[in-house]
C-alpha atoms as a PDB file:
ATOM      1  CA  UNK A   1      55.723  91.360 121.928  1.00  0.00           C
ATOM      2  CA  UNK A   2      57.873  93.821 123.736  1.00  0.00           C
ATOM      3  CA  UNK A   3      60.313  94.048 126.849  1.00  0.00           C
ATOM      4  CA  UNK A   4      58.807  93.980 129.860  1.00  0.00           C
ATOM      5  CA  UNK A   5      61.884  95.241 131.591  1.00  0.00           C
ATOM      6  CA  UNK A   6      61.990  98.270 129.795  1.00  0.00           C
ATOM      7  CA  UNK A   7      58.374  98.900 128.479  1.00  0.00           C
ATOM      8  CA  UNK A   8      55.240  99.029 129.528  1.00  0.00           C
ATOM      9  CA  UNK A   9      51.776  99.931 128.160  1.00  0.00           C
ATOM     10  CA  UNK A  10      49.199 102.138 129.541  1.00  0.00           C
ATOM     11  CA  UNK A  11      45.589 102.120 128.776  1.00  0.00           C
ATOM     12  CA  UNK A  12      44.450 105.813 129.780  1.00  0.00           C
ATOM     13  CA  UNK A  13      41.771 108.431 128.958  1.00  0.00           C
ATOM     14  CA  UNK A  14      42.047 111.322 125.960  1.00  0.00           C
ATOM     15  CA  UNK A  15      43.627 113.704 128.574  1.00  0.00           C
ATOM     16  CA  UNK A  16      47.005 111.565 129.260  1.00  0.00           C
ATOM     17  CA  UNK A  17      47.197 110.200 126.124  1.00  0.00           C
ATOM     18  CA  UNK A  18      47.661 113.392 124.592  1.00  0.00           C
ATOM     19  CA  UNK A  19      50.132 114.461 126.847  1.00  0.00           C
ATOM     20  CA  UNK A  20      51.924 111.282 127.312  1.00  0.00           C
ATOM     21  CA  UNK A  21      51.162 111.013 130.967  1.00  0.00           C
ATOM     22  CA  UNK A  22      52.338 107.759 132.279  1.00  0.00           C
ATOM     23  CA  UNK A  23      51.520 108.495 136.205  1.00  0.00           C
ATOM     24  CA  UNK A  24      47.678 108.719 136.141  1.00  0.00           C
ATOM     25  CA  UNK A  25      45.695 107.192 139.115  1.00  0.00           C
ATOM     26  CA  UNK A  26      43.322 105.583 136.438  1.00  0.00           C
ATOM     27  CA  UNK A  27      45.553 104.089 134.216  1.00  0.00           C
ATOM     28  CA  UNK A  28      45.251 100.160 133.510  1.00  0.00           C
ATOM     29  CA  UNK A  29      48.818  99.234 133.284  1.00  0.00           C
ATOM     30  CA  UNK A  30      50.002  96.162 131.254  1.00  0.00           C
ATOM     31  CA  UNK A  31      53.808  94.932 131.399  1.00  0.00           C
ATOM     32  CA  UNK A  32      54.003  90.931 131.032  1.00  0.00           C
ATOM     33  CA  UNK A  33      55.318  91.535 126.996  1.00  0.00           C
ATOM     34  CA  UNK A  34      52.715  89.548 125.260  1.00  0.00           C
ATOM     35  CA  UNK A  35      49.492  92.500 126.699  1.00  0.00           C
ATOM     36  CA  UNK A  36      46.095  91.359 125.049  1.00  0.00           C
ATOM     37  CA  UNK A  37      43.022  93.235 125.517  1.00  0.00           C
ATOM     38  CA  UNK A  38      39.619  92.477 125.036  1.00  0.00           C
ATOM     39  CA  UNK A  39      37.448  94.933 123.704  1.00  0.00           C
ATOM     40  CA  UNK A  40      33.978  94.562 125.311  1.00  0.00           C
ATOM     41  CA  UNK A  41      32.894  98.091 125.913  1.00  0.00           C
ATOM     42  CA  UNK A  42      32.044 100.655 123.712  1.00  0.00           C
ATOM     43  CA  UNK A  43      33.945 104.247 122.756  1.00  0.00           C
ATOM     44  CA  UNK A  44      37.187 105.461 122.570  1.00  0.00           C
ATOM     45  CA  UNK A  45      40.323 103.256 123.795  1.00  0.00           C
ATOM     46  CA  UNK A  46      43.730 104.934 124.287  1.00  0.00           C
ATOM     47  CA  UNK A  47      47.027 103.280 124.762  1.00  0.00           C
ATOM     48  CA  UNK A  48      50.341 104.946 125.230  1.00  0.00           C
ATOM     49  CA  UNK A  49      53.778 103.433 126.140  1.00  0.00           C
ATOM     50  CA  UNK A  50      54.565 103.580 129.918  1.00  0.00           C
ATOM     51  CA  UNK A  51      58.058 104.680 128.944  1.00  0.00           C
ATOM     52  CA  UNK A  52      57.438 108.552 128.563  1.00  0.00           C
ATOM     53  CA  UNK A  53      60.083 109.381 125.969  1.00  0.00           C
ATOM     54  CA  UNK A  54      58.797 106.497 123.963  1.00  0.00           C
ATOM     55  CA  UNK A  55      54.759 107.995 124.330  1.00  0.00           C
ATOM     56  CA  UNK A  56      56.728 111.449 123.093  1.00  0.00           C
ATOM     57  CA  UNK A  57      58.115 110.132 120.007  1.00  0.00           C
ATOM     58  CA  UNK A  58      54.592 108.914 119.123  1.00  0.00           C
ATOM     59  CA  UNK A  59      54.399 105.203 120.740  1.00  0.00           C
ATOM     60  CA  UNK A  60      50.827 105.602 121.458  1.00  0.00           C
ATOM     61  CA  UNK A  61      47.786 104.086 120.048  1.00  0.00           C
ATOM     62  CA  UNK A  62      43.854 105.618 119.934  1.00  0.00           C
ATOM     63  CA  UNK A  63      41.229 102.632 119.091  1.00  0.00           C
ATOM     64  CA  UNK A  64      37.937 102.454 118.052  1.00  0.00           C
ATOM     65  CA  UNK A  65      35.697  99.752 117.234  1.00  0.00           C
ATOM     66  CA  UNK A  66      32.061  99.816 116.076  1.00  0.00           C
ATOM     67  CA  UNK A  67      29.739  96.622 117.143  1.00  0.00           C
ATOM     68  CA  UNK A  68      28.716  94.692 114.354  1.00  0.00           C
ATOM     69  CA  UNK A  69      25.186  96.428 115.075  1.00  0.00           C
ATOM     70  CA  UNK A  70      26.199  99.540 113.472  1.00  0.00           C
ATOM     71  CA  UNK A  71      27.779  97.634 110.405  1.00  0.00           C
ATOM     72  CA  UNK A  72      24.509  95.575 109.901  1.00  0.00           C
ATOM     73  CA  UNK A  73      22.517  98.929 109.819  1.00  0.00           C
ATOM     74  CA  UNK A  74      24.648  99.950 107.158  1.00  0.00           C
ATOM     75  CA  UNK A  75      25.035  97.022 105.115  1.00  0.00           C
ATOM     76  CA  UNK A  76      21.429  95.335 105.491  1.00  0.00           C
ATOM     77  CA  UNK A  77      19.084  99.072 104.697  1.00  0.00           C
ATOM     78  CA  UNK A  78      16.322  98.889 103.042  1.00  0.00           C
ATOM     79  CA  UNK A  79      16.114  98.091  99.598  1.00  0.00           C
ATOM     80  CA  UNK A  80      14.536 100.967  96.635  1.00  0.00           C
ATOM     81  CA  UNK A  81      11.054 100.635  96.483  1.00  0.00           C
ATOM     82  CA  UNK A  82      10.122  98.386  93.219  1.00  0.00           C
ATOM     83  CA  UNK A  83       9.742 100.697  90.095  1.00  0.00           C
ATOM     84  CA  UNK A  84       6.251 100.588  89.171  1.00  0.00           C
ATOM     85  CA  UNK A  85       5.069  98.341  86.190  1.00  0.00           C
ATOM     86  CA  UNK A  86       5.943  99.826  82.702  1.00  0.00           C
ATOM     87  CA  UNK A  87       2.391 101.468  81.253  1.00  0.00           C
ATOM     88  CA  UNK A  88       0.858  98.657  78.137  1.00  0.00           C
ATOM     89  CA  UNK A  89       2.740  99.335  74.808  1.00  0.00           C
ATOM     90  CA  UNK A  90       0.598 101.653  72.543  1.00  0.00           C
ATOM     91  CA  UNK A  91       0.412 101.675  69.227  1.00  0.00           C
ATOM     92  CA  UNK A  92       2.471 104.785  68.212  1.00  0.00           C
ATOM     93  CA  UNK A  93       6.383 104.309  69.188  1.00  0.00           C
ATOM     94  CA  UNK A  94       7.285 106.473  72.082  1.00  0.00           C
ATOM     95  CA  UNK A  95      10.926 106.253  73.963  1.00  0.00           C
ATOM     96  CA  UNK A  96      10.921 104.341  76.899  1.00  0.00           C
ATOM     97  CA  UNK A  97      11.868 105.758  80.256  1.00  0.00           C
ATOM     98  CA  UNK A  98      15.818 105.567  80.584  1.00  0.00           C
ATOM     99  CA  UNK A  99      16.657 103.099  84.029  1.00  0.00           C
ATOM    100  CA  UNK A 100      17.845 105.097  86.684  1.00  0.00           C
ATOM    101  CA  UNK A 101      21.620 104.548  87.535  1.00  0.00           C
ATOM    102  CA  UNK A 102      21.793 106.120  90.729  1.00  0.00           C
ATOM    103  CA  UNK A 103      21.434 103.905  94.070  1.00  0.00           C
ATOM    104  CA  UNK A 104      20.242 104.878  97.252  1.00  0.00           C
ATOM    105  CA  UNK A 105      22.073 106.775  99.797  1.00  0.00           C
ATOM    106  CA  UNK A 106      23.672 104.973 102.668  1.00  0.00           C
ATOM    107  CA  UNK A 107      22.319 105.166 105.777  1.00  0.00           C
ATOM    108  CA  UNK A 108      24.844 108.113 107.854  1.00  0.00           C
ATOM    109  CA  UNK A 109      27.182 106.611 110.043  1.00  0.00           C
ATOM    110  CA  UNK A 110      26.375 106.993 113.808  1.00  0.00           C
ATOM    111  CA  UNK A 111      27.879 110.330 115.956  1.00  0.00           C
ATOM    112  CA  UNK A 112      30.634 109.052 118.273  1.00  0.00           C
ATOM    113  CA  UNK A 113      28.177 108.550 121.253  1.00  0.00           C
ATOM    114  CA  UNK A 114      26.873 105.085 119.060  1.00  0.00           C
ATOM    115  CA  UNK A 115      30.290 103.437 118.454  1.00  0.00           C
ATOM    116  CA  UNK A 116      30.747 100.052 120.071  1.00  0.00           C
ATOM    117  CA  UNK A 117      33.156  96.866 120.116  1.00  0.00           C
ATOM    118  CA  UNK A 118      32.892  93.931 118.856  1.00  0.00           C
ATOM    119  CA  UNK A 119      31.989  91.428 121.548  1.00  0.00           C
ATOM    120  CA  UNK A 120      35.304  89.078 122.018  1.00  0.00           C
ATOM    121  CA  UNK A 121      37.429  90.583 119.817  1.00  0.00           C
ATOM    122  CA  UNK A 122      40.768  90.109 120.940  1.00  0.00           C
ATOM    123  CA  UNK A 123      42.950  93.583 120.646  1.00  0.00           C
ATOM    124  CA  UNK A 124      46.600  92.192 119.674  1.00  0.00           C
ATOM    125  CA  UNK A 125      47.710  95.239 117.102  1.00  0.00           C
ATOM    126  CA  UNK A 126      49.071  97.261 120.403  1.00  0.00           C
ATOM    127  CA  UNK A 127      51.437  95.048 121.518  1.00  0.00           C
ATOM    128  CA  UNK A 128      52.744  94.353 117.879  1.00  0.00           C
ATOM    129  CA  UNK A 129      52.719  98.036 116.763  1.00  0.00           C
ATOM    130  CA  UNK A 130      54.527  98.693 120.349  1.00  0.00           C
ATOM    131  CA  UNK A 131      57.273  95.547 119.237  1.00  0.00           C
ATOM    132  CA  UNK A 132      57.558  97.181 115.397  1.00  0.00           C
ATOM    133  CA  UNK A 133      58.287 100.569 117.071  1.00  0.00           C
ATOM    134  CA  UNK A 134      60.596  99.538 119.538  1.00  0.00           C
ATOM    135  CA  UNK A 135      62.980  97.644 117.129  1.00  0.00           C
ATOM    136  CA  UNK A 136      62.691 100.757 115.392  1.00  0.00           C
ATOM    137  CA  UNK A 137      63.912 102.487 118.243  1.00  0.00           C
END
């Protein structure tokens, strides 16, 4: 939660969040003191505080969320191949093959283009990380 009389939060592109610009024509602007946002589209999300001097001293936020496609991918690869079936003992003693130890590499994560949201998630760190900063303010 945070002040609505003397704060404000701004959802705006890379451009204005880096320099703190609180004016922009495209800015979604949130001020009831309880803001929750949805995230249901994918990239990058910026948030800054609509109170300039606050945005300065770092009261911003930069989000991004990957869909739980992207985490499936990683966590569900394919599994190794099966090893194939030990030769029939022979007569002599010979060492067996030592077991491998090393597991396959994950699967790279995606370039930037391939992050996502989560459909439904509810975005409520902003508005908490604005109230932490502004009692520390």
């Amino acid at each position: 939660k945070y002040d609505e009389r003397t704060e404000s939060v701004h959802e705006v592109n890379e451009t204005d969040y880096e320099q703190c610009n609180t004016v922009g024509k495209e800015h979604v602007l949130f001020n009831d003191g309880n803001t929750k946002v949805m995230l249901t589209k994918s990239g990058f999300r910026h948030f800054i505080s609509g109170n300039q001097s606050h945005c300065q001293m770092g009261l911003k936020l930069m989000v991004v969320v990957m869909s739980n496609n992207t985490k499936k991918k990683l966590i569900h690869s394919p599994s190794p191949s099966s090893p194939s079936p030990s030769p029939s003992p022979s007569p002599s003693p010979s060492p067996s093959p030592s077991p491998s130890l090393s597991s396959p590499s994950p699967s790279p994560l995606p370039n930037n283009q391939g992050v996502t949201r989560s459909s439904g998630a509810e975005f409520i760190g902003v508005m908490m990380w604005l109230g932490v900063m502004m009692l520390l303010l």
